[in-house]
Protein backbone atom coordinates (compact mmCIF):
# COMPACT_ATOMS: atom_id res chain seq x y z
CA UNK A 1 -9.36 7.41 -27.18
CA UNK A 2 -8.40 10.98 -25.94
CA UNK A 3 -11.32 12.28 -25.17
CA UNK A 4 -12.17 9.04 -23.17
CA UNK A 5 -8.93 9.66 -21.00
CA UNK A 6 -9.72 13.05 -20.72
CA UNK A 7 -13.38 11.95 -19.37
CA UNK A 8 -11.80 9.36 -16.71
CA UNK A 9 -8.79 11.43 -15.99
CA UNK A 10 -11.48 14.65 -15.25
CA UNK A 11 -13.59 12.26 -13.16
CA UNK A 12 -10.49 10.77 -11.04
CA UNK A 13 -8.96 13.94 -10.43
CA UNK A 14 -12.56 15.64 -9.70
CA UNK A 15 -13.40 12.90 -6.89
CA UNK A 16 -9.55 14.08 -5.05
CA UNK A 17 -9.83 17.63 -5.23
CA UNK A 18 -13.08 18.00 -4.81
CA UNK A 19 -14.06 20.48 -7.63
CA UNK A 20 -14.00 20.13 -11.28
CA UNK A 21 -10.91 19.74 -12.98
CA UNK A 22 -10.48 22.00 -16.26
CA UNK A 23 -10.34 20.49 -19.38
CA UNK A 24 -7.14 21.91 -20.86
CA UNK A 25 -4.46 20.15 -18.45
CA UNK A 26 -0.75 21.05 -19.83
CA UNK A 27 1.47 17.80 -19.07
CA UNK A 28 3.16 19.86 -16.52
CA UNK A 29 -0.20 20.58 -14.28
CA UNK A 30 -1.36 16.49 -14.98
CA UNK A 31 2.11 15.51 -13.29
CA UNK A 32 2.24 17.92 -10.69
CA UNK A 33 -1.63 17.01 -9.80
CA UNK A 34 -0.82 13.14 -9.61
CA UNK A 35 2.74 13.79 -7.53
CA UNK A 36 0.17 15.82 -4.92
CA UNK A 37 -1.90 13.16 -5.43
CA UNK A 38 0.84 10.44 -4.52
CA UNK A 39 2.81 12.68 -1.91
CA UNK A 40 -0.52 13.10 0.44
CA UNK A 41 -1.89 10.09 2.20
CA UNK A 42 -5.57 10.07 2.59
CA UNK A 43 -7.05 7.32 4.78
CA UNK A 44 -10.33 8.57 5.24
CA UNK A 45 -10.86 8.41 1.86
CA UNK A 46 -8.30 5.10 1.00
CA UNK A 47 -7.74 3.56 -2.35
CA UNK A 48 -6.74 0.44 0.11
CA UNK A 49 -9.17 0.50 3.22
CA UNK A 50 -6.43 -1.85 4.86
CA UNK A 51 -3.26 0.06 4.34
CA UNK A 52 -5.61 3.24 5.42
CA UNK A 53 -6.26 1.67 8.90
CA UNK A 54 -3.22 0.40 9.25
CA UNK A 55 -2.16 4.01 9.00
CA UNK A 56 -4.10 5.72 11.32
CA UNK A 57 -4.14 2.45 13.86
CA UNK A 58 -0.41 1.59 13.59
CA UNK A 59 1.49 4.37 12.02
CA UNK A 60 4.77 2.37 12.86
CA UNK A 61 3.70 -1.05 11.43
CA UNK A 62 2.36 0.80 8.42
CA UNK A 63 5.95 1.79 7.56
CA UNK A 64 7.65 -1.24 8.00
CA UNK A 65 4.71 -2.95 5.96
CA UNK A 66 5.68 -0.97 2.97
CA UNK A 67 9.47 -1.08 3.36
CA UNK A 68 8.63 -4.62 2.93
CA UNK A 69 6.70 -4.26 0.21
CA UNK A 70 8.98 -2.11 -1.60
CA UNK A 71 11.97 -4.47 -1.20
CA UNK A 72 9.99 -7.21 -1.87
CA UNK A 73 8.63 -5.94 -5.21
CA UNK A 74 10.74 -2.53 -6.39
CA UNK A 75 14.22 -3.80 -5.49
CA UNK A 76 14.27 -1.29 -2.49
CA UNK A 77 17.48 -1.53 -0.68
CA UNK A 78 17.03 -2.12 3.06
CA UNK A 79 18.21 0.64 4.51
CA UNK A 80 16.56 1.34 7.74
CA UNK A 81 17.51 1.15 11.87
CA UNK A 82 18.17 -1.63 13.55
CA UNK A 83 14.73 -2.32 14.99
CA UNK A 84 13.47 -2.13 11.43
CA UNK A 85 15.53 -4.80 10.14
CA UNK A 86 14.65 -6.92 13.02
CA UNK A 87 10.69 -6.20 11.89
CA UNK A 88 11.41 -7.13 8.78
CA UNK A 89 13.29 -10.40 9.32
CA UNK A 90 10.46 -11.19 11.41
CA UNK A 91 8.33 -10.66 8.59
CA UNK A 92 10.06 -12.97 6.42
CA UNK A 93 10.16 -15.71 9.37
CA UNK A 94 6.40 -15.33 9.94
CA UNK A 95 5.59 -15.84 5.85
CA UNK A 96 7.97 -18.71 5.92
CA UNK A 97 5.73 -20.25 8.85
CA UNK A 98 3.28 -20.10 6.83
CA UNK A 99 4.35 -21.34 3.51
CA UNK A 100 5.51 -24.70 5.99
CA UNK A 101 1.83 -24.88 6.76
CA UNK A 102 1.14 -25.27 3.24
CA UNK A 103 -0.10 -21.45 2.11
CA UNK A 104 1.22 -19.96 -1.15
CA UNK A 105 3.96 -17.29 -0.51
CA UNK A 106 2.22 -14.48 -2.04
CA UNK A 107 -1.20 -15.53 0.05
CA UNK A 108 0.82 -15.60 3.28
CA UNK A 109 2.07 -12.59 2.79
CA UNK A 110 -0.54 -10.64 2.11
CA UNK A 111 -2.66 -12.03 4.88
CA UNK A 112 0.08 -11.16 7.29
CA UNK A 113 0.76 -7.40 6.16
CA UNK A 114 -3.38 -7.13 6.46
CA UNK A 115 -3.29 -8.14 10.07
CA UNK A 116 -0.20 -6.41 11.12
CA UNK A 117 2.02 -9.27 10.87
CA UNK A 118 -0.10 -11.42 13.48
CA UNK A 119 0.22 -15.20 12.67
CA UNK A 120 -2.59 -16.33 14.56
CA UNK A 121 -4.89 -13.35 13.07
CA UNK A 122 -3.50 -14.38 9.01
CA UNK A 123 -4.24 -18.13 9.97
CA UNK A 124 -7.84 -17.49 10.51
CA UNK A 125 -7.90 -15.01 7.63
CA UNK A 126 -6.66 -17.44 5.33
CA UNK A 127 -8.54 -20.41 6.32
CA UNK A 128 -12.17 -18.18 6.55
């Protein structure tokens, strides 16, 4: 089992830095190597090709979309400005118009936070 994590932890870290990655890691190195990892966005090499173009397209929607995610799902609190809190109450008002059209709340909102929020745009996603 070790030497398999070693194996996919050498290969995962090897495809982000670009160079082989030694194969005595201390704990210490391993964390400090995945907090770069997490600390650095990348969108032109995304995990998520959606939340990467998001990024680069609408830098502004792209951090509203994950303070909504993060309240929705790590118990964020909701501390932001006031045009924030407005984006996100519109948020919520645009899943809820969906979930009256019959669409699942989880489906609703992800097809909204992949199309910037755009009802019309989620509509077609989720009916295509």
């Amino acid at each position: 089992m070790a030497s398999k994590y070693k194996l996919c932890y050498r290969s995962y870290m090897s495809r982000y830095f670009k160079r082989p990655v030694a194969a005595a890691m201390t704990l210490r190195t391993v964390l400090l190597s995945l907090q770069s990892l997490l600390s650095s966005a990348e969108p032109d090499d995304p995990q998520d090709a959606v939340v990467a173009k998001q990024y680069k397209d609408d830098y502004t929607c792209y951090k509203r979309t994950a303070k909504h995610w993060a309240i929705m799902y790590a118990q964020a609190t909701a501390c932001t400005s006031n045009d924030d809190l407005e984006a996100l109450a519109l948020f919520d008002k645009n899943i809820q118009q969906l979930m009256v059209m019959g669409f699942s709340e989880q489906d609703s909102r992800v097809a909204l936070s992949s199309k910037n929020w755009n009802v019309e745009a989620a509509v077609e996603c989720l009916f295509s």
